[in-house]
PDB file of N, CA and C in Angstrom:
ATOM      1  N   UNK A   1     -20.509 -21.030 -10.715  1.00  0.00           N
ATOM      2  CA  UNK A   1     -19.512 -20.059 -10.366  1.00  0.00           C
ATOM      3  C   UNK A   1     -20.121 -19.131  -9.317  1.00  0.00           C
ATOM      4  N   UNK A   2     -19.248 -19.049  -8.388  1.00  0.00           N
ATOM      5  CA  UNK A   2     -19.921 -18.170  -7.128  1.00  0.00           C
ATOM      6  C   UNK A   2     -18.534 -17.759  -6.383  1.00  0.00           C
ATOM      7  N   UNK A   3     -18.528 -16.582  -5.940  1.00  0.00           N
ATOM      8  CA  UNK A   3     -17.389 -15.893  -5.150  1.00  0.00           C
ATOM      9  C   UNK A   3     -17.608 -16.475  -3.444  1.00  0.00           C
ATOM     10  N   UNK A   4     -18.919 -16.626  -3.435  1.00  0.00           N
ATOM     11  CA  UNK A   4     -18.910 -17.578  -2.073  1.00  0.00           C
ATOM     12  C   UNK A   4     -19.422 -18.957  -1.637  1.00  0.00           C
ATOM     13  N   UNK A   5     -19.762 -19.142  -2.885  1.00  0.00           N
ATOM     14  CA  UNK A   5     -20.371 -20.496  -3.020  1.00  0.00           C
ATOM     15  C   UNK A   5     -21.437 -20.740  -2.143  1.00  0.00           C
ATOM     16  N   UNK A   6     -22.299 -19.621  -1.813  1.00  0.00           N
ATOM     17  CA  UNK A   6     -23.520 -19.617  -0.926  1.00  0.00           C
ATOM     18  C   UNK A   6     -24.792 -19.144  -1.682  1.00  0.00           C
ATOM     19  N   UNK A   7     -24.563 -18.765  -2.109  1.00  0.00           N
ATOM     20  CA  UNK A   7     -25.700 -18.173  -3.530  1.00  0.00           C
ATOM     21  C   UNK A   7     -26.622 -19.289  -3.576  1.00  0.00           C
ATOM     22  N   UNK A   8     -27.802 -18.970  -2.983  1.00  0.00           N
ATOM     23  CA  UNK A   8     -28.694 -19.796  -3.043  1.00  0.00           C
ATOM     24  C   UNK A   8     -29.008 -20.670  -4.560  1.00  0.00           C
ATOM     25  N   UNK A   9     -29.694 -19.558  -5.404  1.00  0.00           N
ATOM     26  CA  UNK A   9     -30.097 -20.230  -6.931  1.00  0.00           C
ATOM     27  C   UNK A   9     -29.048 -20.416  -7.471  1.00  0.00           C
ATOM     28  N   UNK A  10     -27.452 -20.602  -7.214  1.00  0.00           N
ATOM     29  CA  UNK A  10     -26.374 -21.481  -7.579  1.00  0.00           C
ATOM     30  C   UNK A  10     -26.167 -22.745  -7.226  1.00  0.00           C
ATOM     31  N   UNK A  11     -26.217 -22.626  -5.899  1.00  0.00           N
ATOM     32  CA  UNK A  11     -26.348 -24.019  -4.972  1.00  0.00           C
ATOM     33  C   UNK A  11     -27.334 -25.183  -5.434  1.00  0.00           C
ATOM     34  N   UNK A  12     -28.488 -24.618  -5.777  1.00  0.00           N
ATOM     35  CA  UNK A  12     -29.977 -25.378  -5.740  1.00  0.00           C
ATOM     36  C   UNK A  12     -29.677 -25.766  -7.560  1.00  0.00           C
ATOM     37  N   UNK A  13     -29.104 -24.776  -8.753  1.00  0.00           N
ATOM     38  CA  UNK A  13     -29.163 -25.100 -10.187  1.00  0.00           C
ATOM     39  C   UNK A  13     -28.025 -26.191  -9.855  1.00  0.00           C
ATOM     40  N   UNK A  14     -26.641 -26.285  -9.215  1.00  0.00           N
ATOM     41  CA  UNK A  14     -25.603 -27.366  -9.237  1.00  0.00           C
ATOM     42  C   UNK A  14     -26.517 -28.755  -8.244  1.00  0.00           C
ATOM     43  N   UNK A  15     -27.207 -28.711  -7.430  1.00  0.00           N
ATOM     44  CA  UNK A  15     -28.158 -29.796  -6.710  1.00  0.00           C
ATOM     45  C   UNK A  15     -29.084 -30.237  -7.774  1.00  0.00           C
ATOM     46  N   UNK A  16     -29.769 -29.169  -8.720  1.00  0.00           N
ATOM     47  CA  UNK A  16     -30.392 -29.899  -9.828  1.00  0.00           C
ATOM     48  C   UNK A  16     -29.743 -30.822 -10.846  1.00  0.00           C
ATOM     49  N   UNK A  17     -28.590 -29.810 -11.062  1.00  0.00           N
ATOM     50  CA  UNK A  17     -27.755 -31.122 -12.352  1.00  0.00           C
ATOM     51  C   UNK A  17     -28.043 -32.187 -11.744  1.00  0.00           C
ATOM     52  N   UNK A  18     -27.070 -32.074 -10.413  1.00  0.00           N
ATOM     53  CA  UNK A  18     -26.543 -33.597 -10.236  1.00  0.00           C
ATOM     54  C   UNK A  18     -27.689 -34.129  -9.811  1.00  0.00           C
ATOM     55  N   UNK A  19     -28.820 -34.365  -9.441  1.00  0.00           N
ATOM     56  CA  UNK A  19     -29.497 -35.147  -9.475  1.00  0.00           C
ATOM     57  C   UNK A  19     -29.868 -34.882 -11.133  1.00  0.00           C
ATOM     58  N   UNK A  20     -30.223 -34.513 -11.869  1.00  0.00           N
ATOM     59  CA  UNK A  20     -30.308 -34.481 -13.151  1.00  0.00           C
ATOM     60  C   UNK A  20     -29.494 -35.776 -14.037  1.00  0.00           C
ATOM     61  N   UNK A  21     -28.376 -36.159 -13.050  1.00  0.00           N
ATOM     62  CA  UNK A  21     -26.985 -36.662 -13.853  1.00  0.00           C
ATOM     63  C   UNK A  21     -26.131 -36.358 -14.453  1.00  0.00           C
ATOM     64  N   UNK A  22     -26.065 -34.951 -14.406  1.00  0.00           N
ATOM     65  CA  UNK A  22     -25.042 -34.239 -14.638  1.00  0.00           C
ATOM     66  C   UNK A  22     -24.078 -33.947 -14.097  1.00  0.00           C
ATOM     67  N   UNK A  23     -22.199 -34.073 -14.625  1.00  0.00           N
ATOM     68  CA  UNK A  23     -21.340 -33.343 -13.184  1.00  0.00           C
ATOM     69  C   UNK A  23     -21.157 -32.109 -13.377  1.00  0.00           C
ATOM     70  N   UNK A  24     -20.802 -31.889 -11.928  1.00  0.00           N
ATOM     71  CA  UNK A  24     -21.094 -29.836 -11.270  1.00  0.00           C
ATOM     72  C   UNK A  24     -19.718 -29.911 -11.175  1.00  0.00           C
ATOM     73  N   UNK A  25     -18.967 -28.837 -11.657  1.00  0.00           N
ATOM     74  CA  UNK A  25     -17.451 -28.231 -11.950  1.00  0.00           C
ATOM     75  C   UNK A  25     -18.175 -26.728 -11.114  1.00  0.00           C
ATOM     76  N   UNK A  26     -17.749 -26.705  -9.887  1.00  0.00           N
ATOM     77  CA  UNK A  26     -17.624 -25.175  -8.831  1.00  0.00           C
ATOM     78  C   UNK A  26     -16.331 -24.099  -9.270  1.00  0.00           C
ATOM     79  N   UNK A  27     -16.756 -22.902  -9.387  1.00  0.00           N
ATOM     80  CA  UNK A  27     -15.751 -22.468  -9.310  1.00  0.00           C
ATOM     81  C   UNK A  27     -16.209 -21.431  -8.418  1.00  0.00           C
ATOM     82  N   UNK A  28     -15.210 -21.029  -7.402  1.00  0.00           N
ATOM     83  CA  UNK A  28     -15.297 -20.223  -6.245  1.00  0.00           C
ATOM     84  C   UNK A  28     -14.404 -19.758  -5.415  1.00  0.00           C
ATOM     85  N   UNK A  29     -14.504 -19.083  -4.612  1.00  0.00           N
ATOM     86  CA  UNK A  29     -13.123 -18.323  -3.697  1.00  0.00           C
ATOM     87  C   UNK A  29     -13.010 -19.292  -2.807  1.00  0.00           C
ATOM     88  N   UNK A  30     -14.013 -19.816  -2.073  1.00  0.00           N
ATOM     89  CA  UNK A  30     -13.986 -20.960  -0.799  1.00  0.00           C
ATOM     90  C   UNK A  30     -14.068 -22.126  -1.097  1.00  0.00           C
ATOM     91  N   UNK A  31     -13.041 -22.707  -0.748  1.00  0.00           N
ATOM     92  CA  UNK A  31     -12.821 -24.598  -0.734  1.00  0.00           C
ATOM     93  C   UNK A  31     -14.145 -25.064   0.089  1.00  0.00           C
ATOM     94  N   UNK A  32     -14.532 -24.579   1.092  1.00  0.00           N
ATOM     95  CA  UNK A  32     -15.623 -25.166   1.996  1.00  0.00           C
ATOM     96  C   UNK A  32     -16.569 -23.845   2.021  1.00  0.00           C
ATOM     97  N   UNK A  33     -17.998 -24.378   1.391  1.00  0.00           N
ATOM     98  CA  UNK A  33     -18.829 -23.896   1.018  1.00  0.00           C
ATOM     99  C   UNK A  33     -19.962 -24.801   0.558  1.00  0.00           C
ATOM    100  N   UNK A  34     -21.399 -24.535   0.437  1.00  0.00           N
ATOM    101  CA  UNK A  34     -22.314 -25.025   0.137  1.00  0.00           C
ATOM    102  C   UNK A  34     -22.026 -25.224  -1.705  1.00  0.00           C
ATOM    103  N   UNK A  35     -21.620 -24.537  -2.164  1.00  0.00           N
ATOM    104  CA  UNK A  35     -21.342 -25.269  -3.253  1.00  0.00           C
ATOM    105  C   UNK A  35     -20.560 -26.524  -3.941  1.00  0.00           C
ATOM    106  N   UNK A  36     -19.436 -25.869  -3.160  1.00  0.00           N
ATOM    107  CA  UNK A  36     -18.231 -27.175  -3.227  1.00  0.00           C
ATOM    108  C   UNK A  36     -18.966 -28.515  -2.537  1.00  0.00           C
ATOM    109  N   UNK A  37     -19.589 -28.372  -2.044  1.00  0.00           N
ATOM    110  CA  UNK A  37     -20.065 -29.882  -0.871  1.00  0.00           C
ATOM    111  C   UNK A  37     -21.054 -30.090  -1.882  1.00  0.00           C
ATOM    112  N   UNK A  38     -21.791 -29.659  -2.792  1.00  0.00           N
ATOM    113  CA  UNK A  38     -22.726 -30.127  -3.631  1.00  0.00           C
ATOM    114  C   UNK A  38     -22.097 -30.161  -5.237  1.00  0.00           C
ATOM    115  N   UNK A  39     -20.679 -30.529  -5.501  1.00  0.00           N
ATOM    116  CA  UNK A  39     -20.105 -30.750  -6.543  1.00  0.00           C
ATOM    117  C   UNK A  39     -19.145 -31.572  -6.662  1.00  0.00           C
ATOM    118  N   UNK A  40     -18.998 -32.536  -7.801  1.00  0.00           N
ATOM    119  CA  UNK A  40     -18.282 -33.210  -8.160  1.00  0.00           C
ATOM    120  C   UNK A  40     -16.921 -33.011  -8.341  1.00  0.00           C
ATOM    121  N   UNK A  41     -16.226 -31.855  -8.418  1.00  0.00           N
ATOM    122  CA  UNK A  41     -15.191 -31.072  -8.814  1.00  0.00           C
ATOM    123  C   UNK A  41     -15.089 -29.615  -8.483  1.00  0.00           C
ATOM    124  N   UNK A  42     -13.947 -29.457  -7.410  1.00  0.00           N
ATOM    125  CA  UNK A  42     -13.981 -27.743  -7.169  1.00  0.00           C
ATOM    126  C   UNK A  42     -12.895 -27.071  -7.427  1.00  0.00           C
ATOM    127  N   UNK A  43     -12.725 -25.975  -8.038  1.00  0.00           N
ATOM    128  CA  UNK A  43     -11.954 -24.937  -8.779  1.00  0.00           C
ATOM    129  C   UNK A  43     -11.586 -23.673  -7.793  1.00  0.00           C
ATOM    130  N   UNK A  44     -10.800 -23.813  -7.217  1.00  0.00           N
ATOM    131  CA  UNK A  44     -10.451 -22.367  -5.633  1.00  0.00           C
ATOM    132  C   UNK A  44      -9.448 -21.558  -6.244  1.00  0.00           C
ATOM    133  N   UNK A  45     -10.278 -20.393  -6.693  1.00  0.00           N
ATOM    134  CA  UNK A  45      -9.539 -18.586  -7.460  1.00  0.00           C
ATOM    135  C   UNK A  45     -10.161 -17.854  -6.976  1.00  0.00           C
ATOM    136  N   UNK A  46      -9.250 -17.029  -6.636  1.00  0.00           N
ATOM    137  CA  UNK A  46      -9.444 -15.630  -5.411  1.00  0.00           C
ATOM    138  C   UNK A  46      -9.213 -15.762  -4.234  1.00  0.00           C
ATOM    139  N   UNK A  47      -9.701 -14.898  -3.560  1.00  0.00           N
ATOM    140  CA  UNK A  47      -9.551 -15.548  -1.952  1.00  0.00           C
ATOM    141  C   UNK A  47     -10.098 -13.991  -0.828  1.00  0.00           C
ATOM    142  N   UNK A  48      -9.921 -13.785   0.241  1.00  0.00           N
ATOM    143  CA  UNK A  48     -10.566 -12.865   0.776  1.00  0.00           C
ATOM    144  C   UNK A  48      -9.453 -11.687   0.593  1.00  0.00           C
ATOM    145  N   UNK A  49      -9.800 -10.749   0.607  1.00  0.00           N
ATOM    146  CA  UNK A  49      -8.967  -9.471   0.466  1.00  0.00           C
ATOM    147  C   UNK A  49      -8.771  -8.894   1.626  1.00  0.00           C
ATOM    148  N   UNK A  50      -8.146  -7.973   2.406  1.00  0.00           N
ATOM    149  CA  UNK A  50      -8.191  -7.103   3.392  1.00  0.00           C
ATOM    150  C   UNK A  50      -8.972  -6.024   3.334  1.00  0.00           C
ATOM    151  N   UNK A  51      -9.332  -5.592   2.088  1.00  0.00           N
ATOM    152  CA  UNK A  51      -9.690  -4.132   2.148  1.00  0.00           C
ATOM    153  C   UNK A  51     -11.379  -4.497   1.820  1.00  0.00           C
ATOM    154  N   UNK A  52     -12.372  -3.986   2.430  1.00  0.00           N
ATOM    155  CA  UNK A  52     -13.619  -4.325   2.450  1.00  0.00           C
ATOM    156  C   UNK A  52     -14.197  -4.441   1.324  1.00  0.00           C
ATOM    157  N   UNK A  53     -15.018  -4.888   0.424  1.00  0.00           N
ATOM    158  CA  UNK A  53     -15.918  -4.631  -0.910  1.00  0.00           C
ATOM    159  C   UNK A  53     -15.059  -5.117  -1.933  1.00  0.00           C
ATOM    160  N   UNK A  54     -13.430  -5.296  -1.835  1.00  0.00           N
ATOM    161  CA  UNK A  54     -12.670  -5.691  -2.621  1.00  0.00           C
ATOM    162  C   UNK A  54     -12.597  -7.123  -3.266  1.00  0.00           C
ATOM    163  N   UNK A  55     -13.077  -7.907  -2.315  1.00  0.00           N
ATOM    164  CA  UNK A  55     -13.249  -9.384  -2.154  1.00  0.00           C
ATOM    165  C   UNK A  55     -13.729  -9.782  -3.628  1.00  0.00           C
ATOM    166  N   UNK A  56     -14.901  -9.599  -3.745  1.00  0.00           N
ATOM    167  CA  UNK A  56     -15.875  -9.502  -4.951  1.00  0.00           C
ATOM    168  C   UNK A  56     -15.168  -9.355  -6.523  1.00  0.00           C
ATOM    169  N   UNK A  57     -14.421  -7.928  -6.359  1.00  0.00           N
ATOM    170  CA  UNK A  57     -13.922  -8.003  -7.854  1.00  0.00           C
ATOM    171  C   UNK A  57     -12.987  -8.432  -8.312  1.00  0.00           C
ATOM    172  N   UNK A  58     -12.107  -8.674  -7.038  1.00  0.00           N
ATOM    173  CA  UNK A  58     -10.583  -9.568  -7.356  1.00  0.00           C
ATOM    174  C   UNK A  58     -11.069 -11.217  -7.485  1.00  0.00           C
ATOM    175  N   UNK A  59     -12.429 -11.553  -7.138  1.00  0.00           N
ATOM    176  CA  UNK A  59     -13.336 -12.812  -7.247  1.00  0.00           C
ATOM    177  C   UNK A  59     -13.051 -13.151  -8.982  1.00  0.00           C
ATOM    178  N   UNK A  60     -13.888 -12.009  -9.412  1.00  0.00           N
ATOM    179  CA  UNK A  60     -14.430 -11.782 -10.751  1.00  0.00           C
ATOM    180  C   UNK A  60     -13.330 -11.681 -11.518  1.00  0.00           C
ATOM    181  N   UNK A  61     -12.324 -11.470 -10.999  1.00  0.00           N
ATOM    182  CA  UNK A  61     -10.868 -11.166 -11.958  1.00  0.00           C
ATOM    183  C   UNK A  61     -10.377 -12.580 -12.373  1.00  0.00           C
ATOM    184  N   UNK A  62     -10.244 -13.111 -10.961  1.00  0.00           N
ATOM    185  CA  UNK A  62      -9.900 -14.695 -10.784  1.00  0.00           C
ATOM    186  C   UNK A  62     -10.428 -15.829 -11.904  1.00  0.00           C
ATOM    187  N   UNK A  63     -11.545 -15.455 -11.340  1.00  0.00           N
ATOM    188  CA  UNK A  63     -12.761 -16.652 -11.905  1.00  0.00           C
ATOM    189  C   UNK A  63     -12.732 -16.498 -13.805  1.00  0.00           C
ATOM    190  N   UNK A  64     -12.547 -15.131 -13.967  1.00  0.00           N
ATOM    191  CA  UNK A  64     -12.578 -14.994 -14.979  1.00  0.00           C
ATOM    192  C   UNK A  64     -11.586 -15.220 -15.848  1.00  0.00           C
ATOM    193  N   UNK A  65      -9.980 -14.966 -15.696  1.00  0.00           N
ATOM    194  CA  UNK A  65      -8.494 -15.709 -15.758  1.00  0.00           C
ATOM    195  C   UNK A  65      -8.905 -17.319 -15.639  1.00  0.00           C
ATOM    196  N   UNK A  66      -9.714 -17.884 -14.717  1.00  0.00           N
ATOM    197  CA  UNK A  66      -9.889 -19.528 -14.774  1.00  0.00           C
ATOM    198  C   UNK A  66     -10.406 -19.395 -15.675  1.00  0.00           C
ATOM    199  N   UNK A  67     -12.125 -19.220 -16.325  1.00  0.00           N
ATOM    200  CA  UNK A  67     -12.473 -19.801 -17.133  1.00  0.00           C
ATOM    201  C   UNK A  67     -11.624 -19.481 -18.667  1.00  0.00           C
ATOM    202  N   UNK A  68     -10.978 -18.312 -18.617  1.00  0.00           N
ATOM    203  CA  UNK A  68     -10.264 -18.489 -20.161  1.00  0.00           C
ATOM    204  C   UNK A  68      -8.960 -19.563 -20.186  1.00  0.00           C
ATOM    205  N   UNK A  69      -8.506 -19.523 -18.833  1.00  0.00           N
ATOM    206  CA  UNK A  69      -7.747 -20.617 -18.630  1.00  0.00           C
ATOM    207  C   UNK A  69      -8.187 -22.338 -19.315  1.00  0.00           C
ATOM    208  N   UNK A  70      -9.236 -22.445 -18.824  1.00  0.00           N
ATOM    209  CA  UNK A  70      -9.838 -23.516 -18.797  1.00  0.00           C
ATOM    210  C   UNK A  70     -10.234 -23.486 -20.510  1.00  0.00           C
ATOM    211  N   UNK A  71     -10.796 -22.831 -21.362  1.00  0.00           N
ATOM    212  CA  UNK A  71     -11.406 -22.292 -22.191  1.00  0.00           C
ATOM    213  C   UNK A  71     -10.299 -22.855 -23.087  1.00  0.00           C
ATOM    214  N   UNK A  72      -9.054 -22.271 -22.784  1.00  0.00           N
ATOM    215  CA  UNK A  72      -7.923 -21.867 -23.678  1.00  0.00           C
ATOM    216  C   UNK A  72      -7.178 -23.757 -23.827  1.00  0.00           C
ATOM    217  N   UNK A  73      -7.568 -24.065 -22.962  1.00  0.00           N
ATOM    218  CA  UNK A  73      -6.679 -25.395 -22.943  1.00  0.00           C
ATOM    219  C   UNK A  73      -7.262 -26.271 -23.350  1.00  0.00           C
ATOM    220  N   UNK A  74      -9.225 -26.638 -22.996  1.00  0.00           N
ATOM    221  CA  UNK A  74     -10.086 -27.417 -24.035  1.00  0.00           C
ATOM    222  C   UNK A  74      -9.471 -27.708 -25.546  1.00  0.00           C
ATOM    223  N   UNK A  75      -9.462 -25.754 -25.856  1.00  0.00           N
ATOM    224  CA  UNK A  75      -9.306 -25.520 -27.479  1.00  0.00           C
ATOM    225  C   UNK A  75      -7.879 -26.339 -28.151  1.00  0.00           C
ATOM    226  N   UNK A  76      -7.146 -26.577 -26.754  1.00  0.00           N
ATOM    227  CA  UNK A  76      -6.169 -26.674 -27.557  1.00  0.00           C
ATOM    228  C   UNK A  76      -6.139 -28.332 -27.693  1.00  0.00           C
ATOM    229  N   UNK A  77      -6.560 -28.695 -26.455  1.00  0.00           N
ATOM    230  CA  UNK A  77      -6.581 -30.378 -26.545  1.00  0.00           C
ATOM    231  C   UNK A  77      -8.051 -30.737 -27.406  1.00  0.00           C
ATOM    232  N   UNK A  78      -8.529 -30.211 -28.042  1.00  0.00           N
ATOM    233  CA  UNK A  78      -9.825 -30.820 -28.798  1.00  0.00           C
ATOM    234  C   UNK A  78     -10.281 -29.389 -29.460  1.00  0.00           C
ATOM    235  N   UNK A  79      -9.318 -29.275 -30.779  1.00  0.00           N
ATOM    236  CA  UNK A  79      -9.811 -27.990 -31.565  1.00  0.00           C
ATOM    237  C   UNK A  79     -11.188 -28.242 -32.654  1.00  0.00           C
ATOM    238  N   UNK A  80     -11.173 -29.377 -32.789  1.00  0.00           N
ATOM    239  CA  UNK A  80     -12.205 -29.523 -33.825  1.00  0.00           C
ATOM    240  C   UNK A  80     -13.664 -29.831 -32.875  1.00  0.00           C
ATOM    241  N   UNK A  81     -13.659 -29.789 -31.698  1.00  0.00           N
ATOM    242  CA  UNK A  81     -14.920 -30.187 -30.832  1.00  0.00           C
ATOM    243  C   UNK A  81     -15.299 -28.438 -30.012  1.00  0.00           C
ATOM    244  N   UNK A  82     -13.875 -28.167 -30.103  1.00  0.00           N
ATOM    245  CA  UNK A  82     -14.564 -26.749 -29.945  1.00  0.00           C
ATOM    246  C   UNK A  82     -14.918 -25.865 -30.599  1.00  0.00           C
ATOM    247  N   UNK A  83     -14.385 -26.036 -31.905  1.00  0.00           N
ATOM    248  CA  UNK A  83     -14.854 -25.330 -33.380  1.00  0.00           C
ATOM    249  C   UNK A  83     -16.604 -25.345 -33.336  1.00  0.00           C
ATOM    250  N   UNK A  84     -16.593 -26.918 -33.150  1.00  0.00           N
ATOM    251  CA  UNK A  84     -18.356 -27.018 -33.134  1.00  0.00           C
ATOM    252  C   UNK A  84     -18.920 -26.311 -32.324  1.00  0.00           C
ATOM    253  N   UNK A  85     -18.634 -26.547 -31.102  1.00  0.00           N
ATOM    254  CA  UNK A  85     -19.398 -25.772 -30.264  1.00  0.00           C
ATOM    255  C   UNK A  85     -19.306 -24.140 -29.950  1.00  0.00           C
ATOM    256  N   UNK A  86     -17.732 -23.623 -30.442  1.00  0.00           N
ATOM    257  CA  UNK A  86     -17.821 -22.134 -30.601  1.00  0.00           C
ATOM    258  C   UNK A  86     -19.054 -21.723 -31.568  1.00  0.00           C
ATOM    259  N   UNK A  87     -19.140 -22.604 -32.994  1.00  0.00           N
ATOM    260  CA  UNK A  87     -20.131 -22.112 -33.762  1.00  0.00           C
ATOM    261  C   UNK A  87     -21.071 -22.226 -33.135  1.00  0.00           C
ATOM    262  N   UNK A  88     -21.621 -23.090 -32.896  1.00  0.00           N
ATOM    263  CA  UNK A  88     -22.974 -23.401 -32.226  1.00  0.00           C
ATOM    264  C   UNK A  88     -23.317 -21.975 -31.218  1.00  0.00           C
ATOM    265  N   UNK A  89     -22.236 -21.886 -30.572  1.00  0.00           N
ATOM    266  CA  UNK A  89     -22.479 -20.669 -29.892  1.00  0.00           C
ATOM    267  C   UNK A  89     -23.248 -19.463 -30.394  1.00  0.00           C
ATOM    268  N   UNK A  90     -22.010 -19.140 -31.491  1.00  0.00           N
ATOM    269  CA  UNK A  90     -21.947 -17.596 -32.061  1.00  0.00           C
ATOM    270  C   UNK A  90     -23.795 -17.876 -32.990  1.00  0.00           C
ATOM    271  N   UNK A  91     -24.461 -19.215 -32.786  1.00  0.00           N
ATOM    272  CA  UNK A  91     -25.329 -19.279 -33.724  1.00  0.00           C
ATOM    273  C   UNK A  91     -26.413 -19.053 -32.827  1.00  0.00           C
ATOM    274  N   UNK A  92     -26.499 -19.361 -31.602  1.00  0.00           N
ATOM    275  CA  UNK A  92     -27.660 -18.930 -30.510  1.00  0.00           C
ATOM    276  C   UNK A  92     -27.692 -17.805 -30.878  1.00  0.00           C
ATOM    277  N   UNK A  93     -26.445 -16.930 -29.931  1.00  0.00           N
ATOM    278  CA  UNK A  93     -26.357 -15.559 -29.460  1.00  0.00           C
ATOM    279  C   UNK A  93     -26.747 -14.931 -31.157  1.00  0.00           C
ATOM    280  N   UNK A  94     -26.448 -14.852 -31.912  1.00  0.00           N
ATOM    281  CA  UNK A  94     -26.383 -14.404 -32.889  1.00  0.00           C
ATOM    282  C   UNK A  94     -27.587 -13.428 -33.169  1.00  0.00           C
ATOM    283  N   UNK A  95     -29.087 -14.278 -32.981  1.00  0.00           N
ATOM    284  CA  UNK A  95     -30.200 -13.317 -33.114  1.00  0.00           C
ATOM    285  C   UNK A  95     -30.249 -12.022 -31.632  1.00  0.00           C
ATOM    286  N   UNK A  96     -29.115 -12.181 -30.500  1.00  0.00           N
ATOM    287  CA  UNK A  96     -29.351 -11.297 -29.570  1.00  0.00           C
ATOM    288  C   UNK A  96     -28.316 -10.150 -29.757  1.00  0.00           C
ATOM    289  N   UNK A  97     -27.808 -10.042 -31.028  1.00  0.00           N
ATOM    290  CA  UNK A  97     -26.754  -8.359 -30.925  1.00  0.00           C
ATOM    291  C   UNK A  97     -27.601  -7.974 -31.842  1.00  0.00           C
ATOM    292  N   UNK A  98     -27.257  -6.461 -31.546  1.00  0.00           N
ATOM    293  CA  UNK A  98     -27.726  -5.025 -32.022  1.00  0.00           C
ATOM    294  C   UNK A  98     -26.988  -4.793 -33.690  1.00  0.00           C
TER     295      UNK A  98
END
């Protein structure tokens, strides 16, 4: 996930998967970008703003509406595979709250 898909240590961790053998799902404001050209699948939310510095958080608004998007529709087409892995989750993080 990158608002410009130029982010170096984004670019280079999605170039590791995939040579890793892993597929890279981009999500980003720009269709054409160093990320998208180094992924299997690209995801285009947000886009440039007019007003300067704005770009960025209407990025973060976007991206963030996709992934619950995305999130929300897994759960619904495969509730018992995300059950697992929500737990699994809440079982990492678990030793990191206060």
């Amino acid at each position: 996930m990158s608002h410009t898909g130029a982010t170096r240590s984004t670019v280079d961790a999605a170039r590791r998967a995939r040579t890793a053998g892993a597929r890279v799902v981009a999500l980003t404001s720009y269709a054409r970008s160093p990320l998208s050209e180094t992924s299997d699948h690209v995801l285009v939310a947000g886009g440039q703003d007019l007003v300067f510095g704005l770009e960025t958080s209407a990025s973060r608004i976007a991206h963030l509406a996709t992934v619950d998007a995305l999130a929300q529709t897994l759960m619904a087409l495969r509730p018992d595979t995300a059950r697992t892995h929500l737990d699994l989750s809440a079982d990492i993080t678990a030793d990191h709250a206060h």
